[in-house]
Protein backbone atom coordinates (compact mmCIF):
# COMPACT_ATOMS: atom_id res chain seq x y z
CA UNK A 1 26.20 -17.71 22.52
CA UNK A 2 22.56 -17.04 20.84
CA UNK A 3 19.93 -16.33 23.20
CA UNK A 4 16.62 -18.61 22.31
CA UNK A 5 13.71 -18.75 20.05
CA UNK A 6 10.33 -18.67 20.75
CA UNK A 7 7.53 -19.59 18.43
CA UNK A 8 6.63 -15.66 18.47
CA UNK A 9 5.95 -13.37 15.31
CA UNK A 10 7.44 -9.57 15.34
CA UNK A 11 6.43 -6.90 12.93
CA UNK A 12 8.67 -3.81 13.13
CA UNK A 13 6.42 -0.27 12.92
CA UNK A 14 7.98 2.91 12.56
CA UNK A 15 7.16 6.11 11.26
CA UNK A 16 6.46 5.08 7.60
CA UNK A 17 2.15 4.79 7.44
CA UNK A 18 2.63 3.13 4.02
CA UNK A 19 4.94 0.75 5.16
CA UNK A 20 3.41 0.19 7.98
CA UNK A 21 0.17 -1.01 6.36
CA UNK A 22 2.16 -3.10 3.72
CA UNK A 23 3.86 -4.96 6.69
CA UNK A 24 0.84 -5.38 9.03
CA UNK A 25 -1.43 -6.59 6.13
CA UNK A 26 1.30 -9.66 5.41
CA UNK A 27 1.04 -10.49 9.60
CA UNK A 28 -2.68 -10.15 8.95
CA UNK A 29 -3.13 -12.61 5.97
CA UNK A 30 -0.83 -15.01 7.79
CA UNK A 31 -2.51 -14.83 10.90
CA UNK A 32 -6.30 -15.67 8.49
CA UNK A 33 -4.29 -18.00 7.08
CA UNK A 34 -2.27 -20.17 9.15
CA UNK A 35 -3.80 -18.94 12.80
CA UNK A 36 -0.16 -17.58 13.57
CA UNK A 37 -0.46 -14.84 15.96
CA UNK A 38 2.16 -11.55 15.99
CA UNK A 39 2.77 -8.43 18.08
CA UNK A 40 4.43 -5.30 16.57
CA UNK A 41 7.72 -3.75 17.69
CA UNK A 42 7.21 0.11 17.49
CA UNK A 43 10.57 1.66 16.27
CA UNK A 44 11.19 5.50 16.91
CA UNK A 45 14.53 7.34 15.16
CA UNK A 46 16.89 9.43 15.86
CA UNK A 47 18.61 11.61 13.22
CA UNK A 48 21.45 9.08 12.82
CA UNK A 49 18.72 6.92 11.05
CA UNK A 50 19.02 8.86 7.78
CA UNK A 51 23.00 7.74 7.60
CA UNK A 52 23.19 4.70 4.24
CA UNK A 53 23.77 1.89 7.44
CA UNK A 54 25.65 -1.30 5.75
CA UNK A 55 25.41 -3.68 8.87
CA UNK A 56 23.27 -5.16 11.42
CA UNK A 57 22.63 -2.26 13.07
CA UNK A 58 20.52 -0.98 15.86
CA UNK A 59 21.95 2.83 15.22
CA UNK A 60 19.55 5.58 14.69
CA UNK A 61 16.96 4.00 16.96
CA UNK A 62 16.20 5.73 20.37
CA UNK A 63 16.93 4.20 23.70
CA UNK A 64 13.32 2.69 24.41
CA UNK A 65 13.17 1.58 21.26
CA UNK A 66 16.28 -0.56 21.90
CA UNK A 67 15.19 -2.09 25.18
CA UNK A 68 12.03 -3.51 23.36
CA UNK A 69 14.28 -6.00 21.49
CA UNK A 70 15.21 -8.34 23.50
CA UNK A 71 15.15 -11.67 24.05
CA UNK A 72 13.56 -14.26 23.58
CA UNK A 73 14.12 -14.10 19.78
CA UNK A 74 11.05 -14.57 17.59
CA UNK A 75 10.57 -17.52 14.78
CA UNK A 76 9.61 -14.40 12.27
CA UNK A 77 10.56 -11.00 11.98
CA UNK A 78 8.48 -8.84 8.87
CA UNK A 79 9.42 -5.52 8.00
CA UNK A 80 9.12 -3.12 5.40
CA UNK A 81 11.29 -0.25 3.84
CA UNK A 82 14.95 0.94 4.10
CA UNK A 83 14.98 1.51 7.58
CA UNK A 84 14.11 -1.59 9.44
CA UNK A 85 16.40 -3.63 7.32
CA UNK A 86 19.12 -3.01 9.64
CA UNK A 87 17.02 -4.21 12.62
CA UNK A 88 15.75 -7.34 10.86
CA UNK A 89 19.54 -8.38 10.04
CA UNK A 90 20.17 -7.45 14.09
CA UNK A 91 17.74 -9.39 15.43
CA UNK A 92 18.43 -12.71 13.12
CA UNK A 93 22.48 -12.41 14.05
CA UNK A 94 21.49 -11.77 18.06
CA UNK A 95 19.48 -15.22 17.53
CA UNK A 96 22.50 -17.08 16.06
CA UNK A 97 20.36 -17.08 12.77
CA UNK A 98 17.76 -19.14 13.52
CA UNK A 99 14.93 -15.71 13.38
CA UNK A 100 13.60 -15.95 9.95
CA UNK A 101 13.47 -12.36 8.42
CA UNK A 102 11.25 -11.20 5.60
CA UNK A 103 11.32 -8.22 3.98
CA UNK A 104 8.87 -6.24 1.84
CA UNK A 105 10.32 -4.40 -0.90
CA UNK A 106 14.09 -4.62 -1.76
CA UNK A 107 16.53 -3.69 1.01
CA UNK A 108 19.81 -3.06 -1.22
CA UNK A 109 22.38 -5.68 -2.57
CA UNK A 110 24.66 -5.68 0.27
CA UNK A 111 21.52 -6.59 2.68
CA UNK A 112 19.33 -8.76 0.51
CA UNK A 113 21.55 -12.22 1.01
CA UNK A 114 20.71 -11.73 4.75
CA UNK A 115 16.50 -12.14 3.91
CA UNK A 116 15.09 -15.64 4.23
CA UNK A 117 12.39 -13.74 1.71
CA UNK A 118 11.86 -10.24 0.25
CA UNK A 119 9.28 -9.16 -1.47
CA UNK A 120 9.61 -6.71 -4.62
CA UNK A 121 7.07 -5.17 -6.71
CA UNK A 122 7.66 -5.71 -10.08
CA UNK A 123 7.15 -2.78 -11.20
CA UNK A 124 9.54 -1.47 -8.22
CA UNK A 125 13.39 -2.14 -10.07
CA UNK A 126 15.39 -5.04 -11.82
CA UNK A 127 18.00 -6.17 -10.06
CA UNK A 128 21.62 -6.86 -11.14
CA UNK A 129 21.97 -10.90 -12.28
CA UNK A 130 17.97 -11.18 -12.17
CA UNK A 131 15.86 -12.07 -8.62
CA UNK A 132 17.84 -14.32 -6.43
CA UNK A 133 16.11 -17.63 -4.68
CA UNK A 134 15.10 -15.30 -2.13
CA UNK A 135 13.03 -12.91 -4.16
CA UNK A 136 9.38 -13.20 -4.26
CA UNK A 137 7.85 -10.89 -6.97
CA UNK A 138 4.33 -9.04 -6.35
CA UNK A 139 1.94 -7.38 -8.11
CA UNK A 140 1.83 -3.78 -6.70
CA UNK A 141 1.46 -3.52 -3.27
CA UNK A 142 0.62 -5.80 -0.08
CA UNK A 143 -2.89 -4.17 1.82
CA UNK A 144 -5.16 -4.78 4.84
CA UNK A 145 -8.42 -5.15 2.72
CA UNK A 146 -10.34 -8.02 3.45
CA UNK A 147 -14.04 -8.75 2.55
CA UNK A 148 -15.07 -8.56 6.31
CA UNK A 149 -13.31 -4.61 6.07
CA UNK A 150 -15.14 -3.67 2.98
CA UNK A 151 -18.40 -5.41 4.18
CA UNK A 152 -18.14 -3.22 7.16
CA UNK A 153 -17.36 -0.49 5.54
CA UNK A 154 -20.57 -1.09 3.26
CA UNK A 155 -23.05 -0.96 6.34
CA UNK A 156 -21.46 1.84 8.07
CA UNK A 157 -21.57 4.05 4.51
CA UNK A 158 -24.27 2.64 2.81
CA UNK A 159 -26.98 5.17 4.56
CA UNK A 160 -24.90 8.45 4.10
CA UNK A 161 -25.38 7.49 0.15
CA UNK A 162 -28.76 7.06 -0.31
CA UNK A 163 -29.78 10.17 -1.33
CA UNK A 164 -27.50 9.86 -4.22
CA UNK A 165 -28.20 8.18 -7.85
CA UNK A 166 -25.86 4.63 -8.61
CA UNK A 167 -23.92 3.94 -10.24
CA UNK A 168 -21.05 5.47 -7.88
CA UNK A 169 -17.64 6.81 -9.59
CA UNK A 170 -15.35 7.21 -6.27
CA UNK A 171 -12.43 9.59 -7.39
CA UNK A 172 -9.40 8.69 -5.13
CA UNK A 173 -7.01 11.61 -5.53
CA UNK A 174 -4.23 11.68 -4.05
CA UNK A 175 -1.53 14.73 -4.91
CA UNK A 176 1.73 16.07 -5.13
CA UNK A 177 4.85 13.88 -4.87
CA UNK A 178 8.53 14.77 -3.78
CA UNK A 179 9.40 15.01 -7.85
CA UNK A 180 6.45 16.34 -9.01
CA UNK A 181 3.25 18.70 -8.82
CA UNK A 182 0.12 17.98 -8.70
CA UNK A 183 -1.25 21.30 -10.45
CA UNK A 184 -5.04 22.61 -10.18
CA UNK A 185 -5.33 22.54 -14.19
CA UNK A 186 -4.65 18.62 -13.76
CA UNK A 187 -7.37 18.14 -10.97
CA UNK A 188 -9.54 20.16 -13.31
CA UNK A 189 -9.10 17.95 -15.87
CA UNK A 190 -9.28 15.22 -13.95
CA UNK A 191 -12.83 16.52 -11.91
CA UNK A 192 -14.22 16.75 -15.85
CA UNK A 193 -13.57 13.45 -16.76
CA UNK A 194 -15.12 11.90 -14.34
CA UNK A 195 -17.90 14.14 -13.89
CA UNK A 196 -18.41 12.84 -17.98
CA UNK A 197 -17.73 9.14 -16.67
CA UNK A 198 -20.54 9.51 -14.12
CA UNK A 199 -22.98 11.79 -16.46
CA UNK A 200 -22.50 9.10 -19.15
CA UNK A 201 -23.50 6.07 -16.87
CA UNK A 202 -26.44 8.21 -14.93
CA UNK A 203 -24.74 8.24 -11.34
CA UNK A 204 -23.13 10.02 -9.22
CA UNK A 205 -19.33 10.89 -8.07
CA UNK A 206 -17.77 10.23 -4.57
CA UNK A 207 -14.68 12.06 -4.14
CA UNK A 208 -11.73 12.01 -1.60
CA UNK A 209 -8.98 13.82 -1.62
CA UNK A 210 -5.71 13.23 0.62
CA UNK A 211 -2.60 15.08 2.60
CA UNK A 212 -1.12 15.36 -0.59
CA UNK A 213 -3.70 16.92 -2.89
CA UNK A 214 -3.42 20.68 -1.69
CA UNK A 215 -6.48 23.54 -1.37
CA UNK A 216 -6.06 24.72 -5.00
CA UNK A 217 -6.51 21.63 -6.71
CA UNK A 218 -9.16 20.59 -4.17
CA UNK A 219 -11.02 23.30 -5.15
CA UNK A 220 -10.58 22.96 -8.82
CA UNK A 221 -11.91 19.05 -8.36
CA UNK A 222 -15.35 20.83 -6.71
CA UNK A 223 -15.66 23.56 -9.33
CA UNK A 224 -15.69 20.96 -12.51
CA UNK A 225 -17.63 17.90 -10.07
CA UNK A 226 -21.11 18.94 -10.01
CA UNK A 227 -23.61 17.59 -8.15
CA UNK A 228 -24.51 14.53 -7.63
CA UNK A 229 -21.32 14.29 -5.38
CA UNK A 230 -20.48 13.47 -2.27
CA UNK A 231 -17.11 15.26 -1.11
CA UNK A 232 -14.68 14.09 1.45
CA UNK A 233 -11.76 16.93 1.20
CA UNK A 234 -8.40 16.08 3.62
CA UNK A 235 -8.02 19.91 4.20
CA UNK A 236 -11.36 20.24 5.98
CA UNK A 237 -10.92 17.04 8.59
CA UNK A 238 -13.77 15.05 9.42
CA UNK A 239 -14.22 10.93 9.00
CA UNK A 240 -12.62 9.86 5.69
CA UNK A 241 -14.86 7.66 3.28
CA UNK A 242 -12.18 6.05 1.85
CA UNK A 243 -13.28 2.36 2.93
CA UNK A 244 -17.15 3.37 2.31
CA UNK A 245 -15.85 4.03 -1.13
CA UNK A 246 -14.13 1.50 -1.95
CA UNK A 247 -17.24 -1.38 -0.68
CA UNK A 248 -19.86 0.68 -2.45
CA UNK A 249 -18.45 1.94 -5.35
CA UNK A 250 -19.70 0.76 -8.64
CA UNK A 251 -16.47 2.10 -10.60
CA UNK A 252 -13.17 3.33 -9.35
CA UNK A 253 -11.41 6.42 -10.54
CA UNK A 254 -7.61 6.50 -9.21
CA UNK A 255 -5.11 8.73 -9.12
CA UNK A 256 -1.38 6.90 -10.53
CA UNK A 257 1.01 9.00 -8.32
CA UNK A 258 0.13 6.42 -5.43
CA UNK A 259 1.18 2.37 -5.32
CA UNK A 260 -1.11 2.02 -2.35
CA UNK A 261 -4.29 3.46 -4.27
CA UNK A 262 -4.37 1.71 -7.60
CA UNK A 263 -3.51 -1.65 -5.53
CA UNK A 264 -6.44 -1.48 -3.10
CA UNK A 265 -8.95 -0.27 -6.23
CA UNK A 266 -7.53 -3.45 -7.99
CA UNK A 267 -8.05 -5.31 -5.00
CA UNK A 268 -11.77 -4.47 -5.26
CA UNK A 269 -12.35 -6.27 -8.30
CA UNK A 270 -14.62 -3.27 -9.58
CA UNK A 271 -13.38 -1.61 -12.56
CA UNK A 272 -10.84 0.77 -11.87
CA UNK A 273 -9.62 3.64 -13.82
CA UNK A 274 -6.11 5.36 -13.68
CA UNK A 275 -5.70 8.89 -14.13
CA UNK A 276 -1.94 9.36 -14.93
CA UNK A 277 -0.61 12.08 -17.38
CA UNK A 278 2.90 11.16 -18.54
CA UNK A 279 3.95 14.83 -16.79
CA UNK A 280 2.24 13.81 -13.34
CA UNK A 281 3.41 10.28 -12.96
CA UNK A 282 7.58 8.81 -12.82
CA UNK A 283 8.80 5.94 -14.81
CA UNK A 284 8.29 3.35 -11.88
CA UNK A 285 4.41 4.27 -11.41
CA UNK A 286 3.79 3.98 -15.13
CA UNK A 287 5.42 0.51 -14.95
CA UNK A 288 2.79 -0.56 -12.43
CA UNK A 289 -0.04 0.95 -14.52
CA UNK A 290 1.22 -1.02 -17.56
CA UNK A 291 1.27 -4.03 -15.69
CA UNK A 292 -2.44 -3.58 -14.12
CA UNK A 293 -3.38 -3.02 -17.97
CA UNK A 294 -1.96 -5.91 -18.97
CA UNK A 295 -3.85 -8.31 -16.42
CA UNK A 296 -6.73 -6.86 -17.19
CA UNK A 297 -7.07 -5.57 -13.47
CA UNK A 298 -7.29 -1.37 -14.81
CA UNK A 299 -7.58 0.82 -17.62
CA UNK A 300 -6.97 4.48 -18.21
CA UNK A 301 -9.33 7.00 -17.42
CA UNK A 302 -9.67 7.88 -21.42
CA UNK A 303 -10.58 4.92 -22.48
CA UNK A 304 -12.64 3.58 -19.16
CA UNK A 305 -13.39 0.04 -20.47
CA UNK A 306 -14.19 -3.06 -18.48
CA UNK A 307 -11.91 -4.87 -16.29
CA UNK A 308 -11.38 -9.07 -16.69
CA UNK A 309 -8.55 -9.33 -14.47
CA UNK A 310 -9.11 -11.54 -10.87
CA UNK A 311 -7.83 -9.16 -7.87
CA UNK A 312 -4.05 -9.68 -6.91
CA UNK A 313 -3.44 -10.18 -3.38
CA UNK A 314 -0.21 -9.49 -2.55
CA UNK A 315 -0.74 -9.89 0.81
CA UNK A 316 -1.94 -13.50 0.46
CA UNK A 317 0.54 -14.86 -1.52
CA UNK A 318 3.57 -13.11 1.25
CA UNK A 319 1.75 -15.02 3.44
CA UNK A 320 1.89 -18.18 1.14
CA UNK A 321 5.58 -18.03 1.19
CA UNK A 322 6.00 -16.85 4.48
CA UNK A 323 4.17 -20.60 5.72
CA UNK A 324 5.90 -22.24 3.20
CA UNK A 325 9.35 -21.08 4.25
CA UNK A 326 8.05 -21.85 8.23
CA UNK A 327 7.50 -25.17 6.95
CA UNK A 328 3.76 -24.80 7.22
């Protein structure tokens, strides 16, 4: 016999930061949106988490984090990535079906018919027979920016600026990824061209660099950045800009090797510019910058042209369906 349903909202957190942020800024535009409340459900691993689980499944997940699902069920579970598929499709069958589940980017064939909703990137893959009733398809991907962050963000930054000549080119670098390099002569090339961008326009560059960037190629970023700058590097700590950047920025220079990045500077509704040699960027990322192209929401960094596009919210429109599929 199903245990009952309360009108609660759960939004499973694990390890993932990315997915972590995609699935908290869906709770977040819901919550703006419809006034519906949530709490998160922290979910730690154990080593059998890596195994390809098929099922409902609550294996791989430590012993505390078992004992914080319990009952009562919640009207929504929202998740994001591989792993907390498993727990999504384990809490809806513990309620006797009546949890609504909603996942954020696509949790395999066998698991997808189990999804009230699931959103997938279009740029992410095509799936077999085209998007069943339950697919909802995004541009990029799903964010916590709001104007209230970014205005914020403005007033906090604004001050630590002022010494610098606008218009602002914020460089968002971001690095290495599991399939490829992320060399110093590419962050050389990439320091010079938008050193030019900012020269040409008469203002100044604010970079940031992240985890994934590495000292060499921060280092060849300084050498061809002169000043004017203003230099957030990851490998030397301190309070990241990243926010400031994106609220005061007059155009946006982005690195393509991250979803997250070229979604939040297209967010912005600034132009933004995508750095992305063929050699530093896979065949999924370049579908995403062809599609930001397209709308008008980006252009490459060699041709640095205006934008037209309106900002995507991906965010929003999860939380659209989500109300609609609550019966909102």
């Amino acid at each position: 016999m199903a245990e009952p349903v309360d009108n609660s909202i759960w939004v499973l957190t694990d390890d993932r930061a990315g997915n972590v942020a995609q699935a908290l800024g869906v709770a977040e535009a819901l919550r703006e949106m419809a006034g519906r409340p949530f709490s998160t459900k922290h979910i730690r691993y154990t080593p059998l988490a890596k195994l390809p689980l098929q099922g409902p499944s609550l294996l791989g997940l430590t012993g505390e984090s078992r004992m914080a699902l319990a009952p009562p069920w919640p009207r929504l579970v929202i998740g994001a990535g591989r792993r907390t598929a498993p727990v999504a499709r384990w809490i809806k069958r513990q309620s006797g079906g009546q949890t609504r589940i909603v996942q954020i980017m696509y949790p395999g064939r066998r698991a997808a018919g189990d999804f009230d909703l699931i959103a997938v990137p279009r740029h992410d893959c095509e799936l077999p027979g085209g998007d069943a009733t339950n697919i909802l398809r995004i541009t990029g991907a799903p964010h916590r920016l709001t104007h209230a962050m970014l205005a914020a963000a403005a007033e906090t930054w604004s001050p630590r600026f002022n010494h610098l000549r606008r218009p602002f080119v914020a460089v968002m670098v971001g690095g290495a990824t599991h399939s490829r390099p992320f060399p110093a002569q590419a962050a050389a090339d990439l320091g010079r061209r938008a050193a030019a961008l900012a020269a040409e326009l008469g203002g100044s560059v604010l970079l940031t660099t992240s985890r994934r960037t590495g000292a060499d190629a921060e280092a060849a970023l300084l050498e061809n950045i002169p000043e004017p700058r203003y230099a957030f590097l990851w490998s030397r700590g301190g309070d990241n800009p990243y926010l400031g950047y994106l609220a005061l920025a007059d155009r946006i220079v982005v690195t393509g090797d991250s979803v997250s990045m070229c979604s939040e500077a297209s967010a912005t509704g600034k132009p933004v510019h995508i750095y992305a040699p063929p050699d530093l960027v896979g065949a999924k990322h370049a579908r995403l910058h062809r599609e930001l192209y397209r709308l008008g929401l980006a252009t490459p960094l060699e041709t640095a042209g205006a934008v037209s596009g309106a900002p995507p919210n991906a965010a929003t429109e999860i939380a659209a369906a989500i109300e609609r599929l609550l019966g909102g």
